[in-house]
N, C-alpha and C. Protein backbone atom coordinates (compact mmCIF):
# COMPACT_ATOMS: atom_id res chain seq x y z
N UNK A 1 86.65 152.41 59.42
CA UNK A 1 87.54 152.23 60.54
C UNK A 1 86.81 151.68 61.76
N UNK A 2 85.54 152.05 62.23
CA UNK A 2 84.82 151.82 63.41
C UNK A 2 84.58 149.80 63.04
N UNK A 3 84.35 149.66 61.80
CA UNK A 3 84.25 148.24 61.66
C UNK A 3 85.17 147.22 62.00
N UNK A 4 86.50 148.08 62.14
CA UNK A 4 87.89 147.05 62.47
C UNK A 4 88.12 147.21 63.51
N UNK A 5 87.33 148.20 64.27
CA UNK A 5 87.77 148.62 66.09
C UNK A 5 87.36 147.57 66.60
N UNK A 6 86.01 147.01 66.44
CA UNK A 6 85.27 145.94 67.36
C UNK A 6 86.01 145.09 67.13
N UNK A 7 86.34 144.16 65.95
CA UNK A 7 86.70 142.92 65.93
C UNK A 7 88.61 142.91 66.07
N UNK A 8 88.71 144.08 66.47
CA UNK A 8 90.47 144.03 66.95
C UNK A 8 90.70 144.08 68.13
N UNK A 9 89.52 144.84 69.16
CA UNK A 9 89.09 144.57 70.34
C UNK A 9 89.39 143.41 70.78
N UNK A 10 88.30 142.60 70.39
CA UNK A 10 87.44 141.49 70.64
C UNK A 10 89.10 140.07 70.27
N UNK A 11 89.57 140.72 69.53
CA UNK A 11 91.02 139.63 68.83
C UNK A 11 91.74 140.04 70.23
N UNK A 12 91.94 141.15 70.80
CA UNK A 12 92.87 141.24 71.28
C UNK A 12 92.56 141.02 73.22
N UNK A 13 91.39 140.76 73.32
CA UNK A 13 90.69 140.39 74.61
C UNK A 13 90.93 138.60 74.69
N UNK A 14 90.57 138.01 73.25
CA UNK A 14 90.85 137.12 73.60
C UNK A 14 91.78 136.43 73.45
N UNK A 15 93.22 136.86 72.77
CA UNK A 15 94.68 136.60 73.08
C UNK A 15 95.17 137.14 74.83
N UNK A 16 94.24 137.74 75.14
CA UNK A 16 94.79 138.33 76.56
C UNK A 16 94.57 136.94 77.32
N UNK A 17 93.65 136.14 77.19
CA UNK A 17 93.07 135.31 78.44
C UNK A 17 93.50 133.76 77.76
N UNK A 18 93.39 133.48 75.77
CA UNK A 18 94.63 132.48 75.62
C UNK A 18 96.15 132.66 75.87
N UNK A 19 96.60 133.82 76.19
CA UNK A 19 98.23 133.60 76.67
C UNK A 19 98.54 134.02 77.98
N UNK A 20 97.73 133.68 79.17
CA UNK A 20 97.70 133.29 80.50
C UNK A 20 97.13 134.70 80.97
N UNK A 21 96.95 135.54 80.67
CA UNK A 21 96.52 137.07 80.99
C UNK A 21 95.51 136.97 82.13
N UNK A 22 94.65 136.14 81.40
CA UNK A 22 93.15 135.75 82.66
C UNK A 22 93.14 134.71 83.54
N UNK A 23 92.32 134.71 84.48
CA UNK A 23 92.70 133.45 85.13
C UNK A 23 92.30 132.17 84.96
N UNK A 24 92.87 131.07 85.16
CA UNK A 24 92.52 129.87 85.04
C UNK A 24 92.58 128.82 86.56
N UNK A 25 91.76 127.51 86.10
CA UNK A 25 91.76 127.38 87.52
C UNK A 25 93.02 126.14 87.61
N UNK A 26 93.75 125.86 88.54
CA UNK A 26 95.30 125.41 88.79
C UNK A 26 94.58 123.54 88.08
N UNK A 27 95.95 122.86 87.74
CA UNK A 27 95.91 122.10 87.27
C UNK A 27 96.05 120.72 88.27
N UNK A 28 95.61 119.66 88.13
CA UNK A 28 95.08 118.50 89.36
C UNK A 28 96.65 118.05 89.22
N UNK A 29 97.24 117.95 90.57
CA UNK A 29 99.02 117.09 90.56
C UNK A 29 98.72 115.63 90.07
N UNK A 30 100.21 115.72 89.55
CA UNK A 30 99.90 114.05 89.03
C UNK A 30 100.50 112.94 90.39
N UNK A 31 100.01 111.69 90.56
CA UNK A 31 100.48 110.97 91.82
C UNK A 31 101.85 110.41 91.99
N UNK A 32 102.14 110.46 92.80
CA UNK A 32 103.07 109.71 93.36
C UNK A 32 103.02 108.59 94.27
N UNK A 33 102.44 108.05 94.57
CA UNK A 33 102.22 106.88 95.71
C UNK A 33 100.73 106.45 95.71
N UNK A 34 100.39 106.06 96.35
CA UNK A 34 98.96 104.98 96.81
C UNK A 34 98.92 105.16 98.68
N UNK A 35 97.55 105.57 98.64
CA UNK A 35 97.36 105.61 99.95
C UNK A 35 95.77 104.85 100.11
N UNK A 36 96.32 103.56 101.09
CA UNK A 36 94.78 102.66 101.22
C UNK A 36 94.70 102.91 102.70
N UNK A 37 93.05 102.88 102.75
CA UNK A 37 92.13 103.28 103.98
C UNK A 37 91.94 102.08 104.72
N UNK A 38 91.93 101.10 105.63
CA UNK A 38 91.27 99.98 106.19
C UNK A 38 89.81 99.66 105.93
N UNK A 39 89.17 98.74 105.58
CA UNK A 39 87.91 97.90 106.11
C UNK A 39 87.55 98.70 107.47
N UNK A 40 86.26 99.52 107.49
CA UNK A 40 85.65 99.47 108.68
C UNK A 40 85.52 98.11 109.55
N UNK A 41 84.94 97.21 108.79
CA UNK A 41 84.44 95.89 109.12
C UNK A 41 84.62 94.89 108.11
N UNK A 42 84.23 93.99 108.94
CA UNK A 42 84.72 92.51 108.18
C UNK A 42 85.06 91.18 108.64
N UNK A 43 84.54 90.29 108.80
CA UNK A 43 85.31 88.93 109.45
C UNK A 43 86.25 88.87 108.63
N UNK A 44 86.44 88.29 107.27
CA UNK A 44 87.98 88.62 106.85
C UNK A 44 88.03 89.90 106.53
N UNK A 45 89.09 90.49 106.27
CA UNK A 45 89.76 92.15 105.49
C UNK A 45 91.24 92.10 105.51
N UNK A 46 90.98 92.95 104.27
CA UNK A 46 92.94 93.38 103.80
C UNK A 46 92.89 94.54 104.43
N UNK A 47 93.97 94.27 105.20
CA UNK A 47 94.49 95.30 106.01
C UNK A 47 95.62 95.93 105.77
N UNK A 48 96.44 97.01 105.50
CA UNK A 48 97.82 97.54 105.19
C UNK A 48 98.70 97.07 106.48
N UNK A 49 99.51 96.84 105.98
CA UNK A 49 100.75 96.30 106.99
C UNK A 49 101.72 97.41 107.21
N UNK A 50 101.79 97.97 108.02
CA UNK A 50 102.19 99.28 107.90
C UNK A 50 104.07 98.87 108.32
N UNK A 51 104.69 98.13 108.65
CA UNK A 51 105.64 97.72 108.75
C UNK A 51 106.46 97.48 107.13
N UNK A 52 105.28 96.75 106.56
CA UNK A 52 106.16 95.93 105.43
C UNK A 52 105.73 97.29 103.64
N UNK A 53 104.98 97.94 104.04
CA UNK A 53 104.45 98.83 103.15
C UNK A 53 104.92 100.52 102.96
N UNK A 54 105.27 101.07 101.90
CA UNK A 54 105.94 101.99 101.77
C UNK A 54 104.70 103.07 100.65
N UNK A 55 105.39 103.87 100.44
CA UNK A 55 104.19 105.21 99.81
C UNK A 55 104.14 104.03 98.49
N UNK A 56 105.14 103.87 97.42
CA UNK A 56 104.30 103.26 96.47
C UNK A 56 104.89 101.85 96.45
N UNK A 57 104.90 100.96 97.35
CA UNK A 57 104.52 99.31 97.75
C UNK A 57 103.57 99.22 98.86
N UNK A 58 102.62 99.00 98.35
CA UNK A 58 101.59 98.58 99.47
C UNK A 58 101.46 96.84 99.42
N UNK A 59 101.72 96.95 100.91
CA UNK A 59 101.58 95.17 101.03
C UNK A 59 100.27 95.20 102.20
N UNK A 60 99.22 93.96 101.60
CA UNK A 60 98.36 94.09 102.24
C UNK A 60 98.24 92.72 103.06
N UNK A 61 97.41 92.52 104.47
CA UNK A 61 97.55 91.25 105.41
C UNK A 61 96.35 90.88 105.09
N UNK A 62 96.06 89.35 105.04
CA UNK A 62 94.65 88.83 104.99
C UNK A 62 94.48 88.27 106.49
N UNK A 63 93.13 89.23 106.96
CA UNK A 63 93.18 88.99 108.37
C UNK A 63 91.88 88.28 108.90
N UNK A 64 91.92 87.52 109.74
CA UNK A 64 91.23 86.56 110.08
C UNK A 64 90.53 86.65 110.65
N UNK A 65 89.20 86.43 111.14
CA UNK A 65 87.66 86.36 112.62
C UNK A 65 88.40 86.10 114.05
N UNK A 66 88.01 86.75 114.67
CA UNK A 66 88.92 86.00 116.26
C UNK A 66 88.18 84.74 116.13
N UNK A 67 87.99 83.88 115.89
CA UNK A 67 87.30 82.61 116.46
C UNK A 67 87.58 81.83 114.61
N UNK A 68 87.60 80.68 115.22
CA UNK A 68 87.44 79.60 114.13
C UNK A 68 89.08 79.16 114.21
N UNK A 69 89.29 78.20 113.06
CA UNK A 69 90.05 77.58 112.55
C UNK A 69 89.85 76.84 111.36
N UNK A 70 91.54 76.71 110.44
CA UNK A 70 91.57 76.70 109.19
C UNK A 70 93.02 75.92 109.13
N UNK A 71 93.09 75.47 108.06
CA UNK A 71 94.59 75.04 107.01
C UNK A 71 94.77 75.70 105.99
N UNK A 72 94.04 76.81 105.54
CA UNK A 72 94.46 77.14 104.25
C UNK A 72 93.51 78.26 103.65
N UNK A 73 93.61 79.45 102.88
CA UNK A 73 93.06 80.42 102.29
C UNK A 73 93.47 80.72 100.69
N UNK A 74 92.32 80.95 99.99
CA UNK A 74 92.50 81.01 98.57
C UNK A 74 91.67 81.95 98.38
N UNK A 75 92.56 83.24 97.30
CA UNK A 75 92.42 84.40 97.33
C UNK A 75 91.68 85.08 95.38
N UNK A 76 91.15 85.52 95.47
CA UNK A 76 90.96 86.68 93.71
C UNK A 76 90.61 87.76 93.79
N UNK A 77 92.18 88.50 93.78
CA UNK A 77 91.95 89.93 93.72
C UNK A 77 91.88 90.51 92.15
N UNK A 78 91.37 92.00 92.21
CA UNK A 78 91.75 92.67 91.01
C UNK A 78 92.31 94.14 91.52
N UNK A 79 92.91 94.87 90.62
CA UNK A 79 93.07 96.13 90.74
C UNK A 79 93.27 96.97 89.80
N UNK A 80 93.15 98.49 89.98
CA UNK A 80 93.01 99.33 88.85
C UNK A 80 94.24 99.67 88.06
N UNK A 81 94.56 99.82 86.81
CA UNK A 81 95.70 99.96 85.76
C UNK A 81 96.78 100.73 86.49
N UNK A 82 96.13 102.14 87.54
CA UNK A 82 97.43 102.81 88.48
C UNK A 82 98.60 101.86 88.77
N UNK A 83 98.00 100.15 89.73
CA UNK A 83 98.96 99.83 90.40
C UNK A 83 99.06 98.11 89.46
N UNK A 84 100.64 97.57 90.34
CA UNK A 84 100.54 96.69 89.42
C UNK A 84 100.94 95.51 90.44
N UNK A 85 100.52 94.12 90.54
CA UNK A 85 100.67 93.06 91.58
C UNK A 85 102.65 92.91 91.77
N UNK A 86 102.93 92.78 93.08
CA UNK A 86 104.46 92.69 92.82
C UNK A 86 104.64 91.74 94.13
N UNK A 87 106.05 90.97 94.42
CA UNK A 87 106.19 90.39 95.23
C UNK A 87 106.11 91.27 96.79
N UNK A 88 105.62 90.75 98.00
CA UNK A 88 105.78 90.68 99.43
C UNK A 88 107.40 91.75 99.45
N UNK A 89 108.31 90.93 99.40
CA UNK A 89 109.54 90.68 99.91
C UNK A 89 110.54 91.48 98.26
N UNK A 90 111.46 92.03 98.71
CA UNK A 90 112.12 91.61 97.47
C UNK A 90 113.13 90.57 97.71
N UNK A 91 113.07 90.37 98.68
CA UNK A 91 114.23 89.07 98.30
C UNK A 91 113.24 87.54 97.87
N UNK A 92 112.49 87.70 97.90
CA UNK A 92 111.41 86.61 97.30
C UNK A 92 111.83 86.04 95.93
N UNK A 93 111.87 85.23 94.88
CA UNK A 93 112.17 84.45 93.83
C UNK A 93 110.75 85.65 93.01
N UNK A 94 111.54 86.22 91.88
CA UNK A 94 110.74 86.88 90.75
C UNK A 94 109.61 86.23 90.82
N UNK A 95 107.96 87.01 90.77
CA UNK A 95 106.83 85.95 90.81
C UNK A 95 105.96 85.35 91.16
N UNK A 96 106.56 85.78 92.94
CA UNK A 96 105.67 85.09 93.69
C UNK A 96 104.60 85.54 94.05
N UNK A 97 104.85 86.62 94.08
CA UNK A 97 103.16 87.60 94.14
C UNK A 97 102.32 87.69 95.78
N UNK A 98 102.81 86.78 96.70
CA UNK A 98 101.80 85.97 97.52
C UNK A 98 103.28 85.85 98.80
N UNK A 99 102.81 86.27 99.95
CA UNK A 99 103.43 85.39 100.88
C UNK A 99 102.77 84.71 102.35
N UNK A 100 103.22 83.56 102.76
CA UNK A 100 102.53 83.32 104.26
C UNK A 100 102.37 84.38 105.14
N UNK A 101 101.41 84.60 105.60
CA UNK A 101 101.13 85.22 106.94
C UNK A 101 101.33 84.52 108.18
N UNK A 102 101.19 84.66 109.19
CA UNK A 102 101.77 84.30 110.60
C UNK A 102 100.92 82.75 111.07
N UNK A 103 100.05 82.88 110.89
CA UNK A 103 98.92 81.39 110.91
C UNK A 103 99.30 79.91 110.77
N UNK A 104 99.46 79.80 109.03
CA UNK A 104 99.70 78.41 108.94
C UNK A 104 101.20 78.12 108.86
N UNK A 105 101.52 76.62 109.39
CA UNK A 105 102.72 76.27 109.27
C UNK A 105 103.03 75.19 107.86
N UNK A 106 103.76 76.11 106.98
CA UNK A 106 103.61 75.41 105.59
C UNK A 106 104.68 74.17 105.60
N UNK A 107 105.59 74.19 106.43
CA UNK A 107 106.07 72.74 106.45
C UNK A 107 107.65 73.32 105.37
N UNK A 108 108.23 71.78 105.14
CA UNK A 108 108.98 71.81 103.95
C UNK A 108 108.91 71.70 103.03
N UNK A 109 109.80 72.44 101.99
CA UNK A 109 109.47 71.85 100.85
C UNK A 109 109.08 70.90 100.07
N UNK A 110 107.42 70.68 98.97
CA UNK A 110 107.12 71.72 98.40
C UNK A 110 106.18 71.79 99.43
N UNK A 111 106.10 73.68 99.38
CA UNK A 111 105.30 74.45 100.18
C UNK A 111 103.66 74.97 99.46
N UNK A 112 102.39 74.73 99.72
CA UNK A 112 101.66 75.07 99.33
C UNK A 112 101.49 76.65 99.26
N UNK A 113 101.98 77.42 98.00
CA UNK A 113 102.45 78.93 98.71
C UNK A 113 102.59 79.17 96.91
N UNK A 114 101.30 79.38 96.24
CA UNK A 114 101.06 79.94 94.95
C UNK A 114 100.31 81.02 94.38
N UNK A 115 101.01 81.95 93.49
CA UNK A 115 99.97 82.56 92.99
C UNK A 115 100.32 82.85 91.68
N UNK A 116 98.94 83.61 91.14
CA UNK A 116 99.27 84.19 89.89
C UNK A 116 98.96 85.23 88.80
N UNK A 117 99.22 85.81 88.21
CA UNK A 117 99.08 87.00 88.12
C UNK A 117 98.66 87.29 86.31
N UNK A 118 97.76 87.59 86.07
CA UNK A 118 96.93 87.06 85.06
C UNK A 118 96.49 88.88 84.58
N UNK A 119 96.62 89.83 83.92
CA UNK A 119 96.52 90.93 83.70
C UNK A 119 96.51 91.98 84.69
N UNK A 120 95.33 92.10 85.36
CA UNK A 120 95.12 93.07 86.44
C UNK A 120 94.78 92.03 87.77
N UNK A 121 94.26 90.80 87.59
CA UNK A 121 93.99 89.99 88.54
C UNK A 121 95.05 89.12 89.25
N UNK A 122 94.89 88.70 90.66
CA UNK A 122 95.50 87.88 90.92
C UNK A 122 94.96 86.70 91.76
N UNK A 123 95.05 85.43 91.90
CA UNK A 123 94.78 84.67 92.23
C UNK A 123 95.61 83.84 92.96
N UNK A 124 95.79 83.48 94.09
CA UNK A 124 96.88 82.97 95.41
C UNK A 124 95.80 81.94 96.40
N UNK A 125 96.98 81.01 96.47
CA UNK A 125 96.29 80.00 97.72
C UNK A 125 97.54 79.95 98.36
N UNK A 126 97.97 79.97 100.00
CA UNK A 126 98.54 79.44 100.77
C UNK A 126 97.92 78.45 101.89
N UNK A 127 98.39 76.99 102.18
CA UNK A 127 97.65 75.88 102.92
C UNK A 127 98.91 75.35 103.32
N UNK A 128 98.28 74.56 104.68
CA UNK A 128 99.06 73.48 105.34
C UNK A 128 98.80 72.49 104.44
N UNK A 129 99.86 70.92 104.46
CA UNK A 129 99.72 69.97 103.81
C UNK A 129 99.10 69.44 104.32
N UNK A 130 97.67 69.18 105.16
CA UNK A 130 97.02 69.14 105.96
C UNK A 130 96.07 69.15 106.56
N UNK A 131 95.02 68.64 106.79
CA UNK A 131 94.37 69.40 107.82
C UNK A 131 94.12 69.07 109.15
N UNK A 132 94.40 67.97 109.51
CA UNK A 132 94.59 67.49 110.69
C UNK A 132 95.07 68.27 112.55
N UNK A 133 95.43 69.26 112.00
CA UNK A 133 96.17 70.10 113.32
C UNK A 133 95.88 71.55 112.42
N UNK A 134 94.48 72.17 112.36
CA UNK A 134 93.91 73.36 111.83
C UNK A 134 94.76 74.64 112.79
N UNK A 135 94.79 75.81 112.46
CA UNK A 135 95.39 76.60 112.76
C UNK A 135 94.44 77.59 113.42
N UNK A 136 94.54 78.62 114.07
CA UNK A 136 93.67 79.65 114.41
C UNK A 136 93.93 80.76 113.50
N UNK A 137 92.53 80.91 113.26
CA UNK A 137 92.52 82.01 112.00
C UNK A 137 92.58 83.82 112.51
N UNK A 138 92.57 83.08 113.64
CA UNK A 138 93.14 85.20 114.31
C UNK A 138 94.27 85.45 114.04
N UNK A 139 94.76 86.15 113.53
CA UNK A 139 95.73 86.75 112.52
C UNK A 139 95.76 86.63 111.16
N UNK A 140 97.44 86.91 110.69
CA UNK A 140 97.49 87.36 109.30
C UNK A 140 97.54 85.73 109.00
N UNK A 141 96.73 85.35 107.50
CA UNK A 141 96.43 84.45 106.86
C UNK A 141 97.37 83.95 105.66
N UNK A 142 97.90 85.55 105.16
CA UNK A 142 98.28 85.52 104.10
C UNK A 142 98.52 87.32 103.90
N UNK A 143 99.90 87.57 102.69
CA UNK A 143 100.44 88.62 102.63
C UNK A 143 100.07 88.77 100.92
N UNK A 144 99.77 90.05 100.38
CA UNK A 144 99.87 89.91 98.69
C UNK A 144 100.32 91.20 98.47
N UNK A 145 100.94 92.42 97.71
CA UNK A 145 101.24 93.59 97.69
C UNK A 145 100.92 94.10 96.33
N UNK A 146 101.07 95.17 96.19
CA UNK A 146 100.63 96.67 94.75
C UNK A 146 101.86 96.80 94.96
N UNK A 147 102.59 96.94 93.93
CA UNK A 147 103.00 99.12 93.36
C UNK A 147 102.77 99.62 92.86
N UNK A 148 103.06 101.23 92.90
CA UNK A 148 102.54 102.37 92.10
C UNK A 148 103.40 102.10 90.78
N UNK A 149 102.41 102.39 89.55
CA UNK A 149 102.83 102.41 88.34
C UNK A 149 103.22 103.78 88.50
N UNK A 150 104.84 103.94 87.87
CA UNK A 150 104.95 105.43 87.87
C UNK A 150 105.53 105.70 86.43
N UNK A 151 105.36 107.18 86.08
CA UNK A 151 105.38 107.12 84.43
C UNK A 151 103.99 107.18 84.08
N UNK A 152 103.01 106.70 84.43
CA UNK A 152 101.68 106.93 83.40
C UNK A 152 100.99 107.83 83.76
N UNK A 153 101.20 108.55 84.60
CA UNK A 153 100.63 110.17 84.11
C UNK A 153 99.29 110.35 85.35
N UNK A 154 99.34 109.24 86.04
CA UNK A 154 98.20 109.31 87.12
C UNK A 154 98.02 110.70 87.93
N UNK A 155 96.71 110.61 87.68
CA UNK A 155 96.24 112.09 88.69
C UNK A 155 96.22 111.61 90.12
N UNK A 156 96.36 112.49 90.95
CA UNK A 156 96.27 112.51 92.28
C UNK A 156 94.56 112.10 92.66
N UNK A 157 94.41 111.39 93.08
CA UNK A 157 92.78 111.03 93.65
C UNK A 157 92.27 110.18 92.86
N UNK A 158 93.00 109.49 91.57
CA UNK A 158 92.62 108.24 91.07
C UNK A 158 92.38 107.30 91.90
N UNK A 159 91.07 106.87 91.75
CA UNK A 159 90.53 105.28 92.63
C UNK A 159 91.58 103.99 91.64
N UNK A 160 92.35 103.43 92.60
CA UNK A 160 93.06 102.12 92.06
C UNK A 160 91.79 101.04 91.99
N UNK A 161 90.53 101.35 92.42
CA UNK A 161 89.88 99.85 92.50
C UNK A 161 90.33 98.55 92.53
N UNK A 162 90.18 98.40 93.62
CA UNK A 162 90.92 97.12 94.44
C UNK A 162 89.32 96.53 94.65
N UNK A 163 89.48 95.12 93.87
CA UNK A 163 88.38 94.44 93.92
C UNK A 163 88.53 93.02 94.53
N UNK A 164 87.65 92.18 95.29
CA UNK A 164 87.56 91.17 95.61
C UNK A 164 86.64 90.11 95.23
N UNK A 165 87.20 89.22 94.51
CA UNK A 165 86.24 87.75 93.72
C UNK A 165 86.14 86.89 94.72
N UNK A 166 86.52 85.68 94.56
CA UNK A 166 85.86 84.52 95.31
C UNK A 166 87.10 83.96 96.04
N UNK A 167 86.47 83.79 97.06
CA UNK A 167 87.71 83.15 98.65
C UNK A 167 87.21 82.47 99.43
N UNK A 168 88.15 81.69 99.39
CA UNK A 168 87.69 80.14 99.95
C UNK A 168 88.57 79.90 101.16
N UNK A 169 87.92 79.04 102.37
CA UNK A 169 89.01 78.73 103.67
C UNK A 169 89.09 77.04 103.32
N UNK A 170 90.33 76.63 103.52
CA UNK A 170 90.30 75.34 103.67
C UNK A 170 89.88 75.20 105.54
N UNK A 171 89.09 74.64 105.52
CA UNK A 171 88.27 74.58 107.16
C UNK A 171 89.27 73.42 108.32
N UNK A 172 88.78 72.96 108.88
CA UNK A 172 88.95 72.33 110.03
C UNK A 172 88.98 71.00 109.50
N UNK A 173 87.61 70.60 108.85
CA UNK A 173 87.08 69.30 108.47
C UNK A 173 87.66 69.12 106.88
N UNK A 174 88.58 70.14 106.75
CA UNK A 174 88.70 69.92 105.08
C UNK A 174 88.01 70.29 104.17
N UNK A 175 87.23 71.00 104.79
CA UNK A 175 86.14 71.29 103.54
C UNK A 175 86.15 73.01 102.81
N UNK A 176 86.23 73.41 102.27
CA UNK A 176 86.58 74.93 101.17
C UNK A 176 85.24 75.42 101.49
N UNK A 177 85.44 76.63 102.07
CA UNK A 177 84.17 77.30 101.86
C UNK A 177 84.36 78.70 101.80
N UNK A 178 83.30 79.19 101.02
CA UNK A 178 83.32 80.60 100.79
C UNK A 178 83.50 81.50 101.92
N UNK A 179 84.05 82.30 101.92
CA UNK A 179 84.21 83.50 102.81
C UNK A 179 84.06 84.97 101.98
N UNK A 180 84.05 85.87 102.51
CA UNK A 180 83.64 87.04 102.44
C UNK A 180 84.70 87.87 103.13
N UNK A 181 85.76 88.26 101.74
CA UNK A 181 86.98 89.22 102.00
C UNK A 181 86.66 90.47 101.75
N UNK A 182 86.92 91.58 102.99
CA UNK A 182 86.26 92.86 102.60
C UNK A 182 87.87 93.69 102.25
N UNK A 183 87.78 94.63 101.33
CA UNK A 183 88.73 95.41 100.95
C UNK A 183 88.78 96.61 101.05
N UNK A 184 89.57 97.70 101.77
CA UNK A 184 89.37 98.98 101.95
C UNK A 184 89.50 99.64 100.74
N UNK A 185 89.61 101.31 100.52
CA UNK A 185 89.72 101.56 99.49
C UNK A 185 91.24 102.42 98.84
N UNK A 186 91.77 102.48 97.76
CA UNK A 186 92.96 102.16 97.52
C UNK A 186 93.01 103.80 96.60
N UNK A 187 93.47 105.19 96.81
CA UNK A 187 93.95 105.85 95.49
C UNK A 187 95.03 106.29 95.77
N UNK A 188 95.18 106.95 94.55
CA UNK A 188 96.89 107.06 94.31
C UNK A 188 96.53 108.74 94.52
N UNK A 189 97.51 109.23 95.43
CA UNK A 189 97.88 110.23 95.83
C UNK A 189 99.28 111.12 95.53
């Protein structure tokens, strides 16, 4: 009998703490929205537009150096599986991914005002037909937005990694040159 005491014990200690008896430590919430931080710094940076942006649509501004001038900005973002590239506007045409910012004057139709949306990446140019009458690049350049993927089970404090590739200004003289877009950081909350 003393041989079946221990191990009925021992059975019954640890059904106490597998069927909630003991404590455990609370489980991480799953997200609901996206909350992005600003660029400390930056001659360019995506900035949240806090007007046009909601808990899970974040629309971000491509913002410009006080000084210089331009006709045109070309953009390669990426981001993490949480969120997914969506139009500016919804009244925008399915697609567009990309809208003008306050800067250049795109004229009439056709409007240099493209992007595209290639798995997790996206890639956008907005330009004057132009360059002759360059614009001032203090302000918004250009608009691109996220939403929250909802349904996939995201934890609260997932990093969306919001990444930045290669960006180019159409200049003064016409000429494309690299710039350096800084991106704040992006999780889903």
């Amino acid at each position: 009998m003393k041989l079946l005491a221990a191990p009925l014990g021992l059975i019954l200690a640890l059904a106490q703490f597998s069927c909630g008896g003991g404590s455990s430590s609370p489980s991480t919430p799953k997200a609901s929205g996206l909350v992005y931080t600003n660029p400390a710094s930056g001659t360019y940076r995506l900035v949240r537009n806090a007007d046009l942006s909601t808990t899970t649509h974040l629309v971000l501004d491509l913002v410009g150096p006080l000084s210089g001038t331009g006709s045109g900005v070309s953009v390669t973002l990426s981001a993490g599986t949480p969120v997914a590239w969506s139009n500016v506007n919804g009244s925008d045409p399915a697609g567009t991914f990309l809208a003008n910012g306050t800067q250049f004057s795109l004229g009439s139709a056709p409007q240099i005002l493209k992007a595209r949306v290639t798995g997790q990446s996206l890639v956008g140019t907005v330009a004057e037909k132009g360059f002759s009458a360059p614009k001032s690049l203090n302000g918004t350049l250009l608009r691109v937005a996220l939403d929250f993927r909802t349904g996939l089970g995201t934890l609260s404090g997932t990093d969306a990694t919001l990444q930045v590739g290669t960006c180019r200004l159409l200049d003064a003289s016409g000429t494309l040159q690299d710039i350096t877009l800084t991106a704040g950081t992006l999780v889903c909350q």
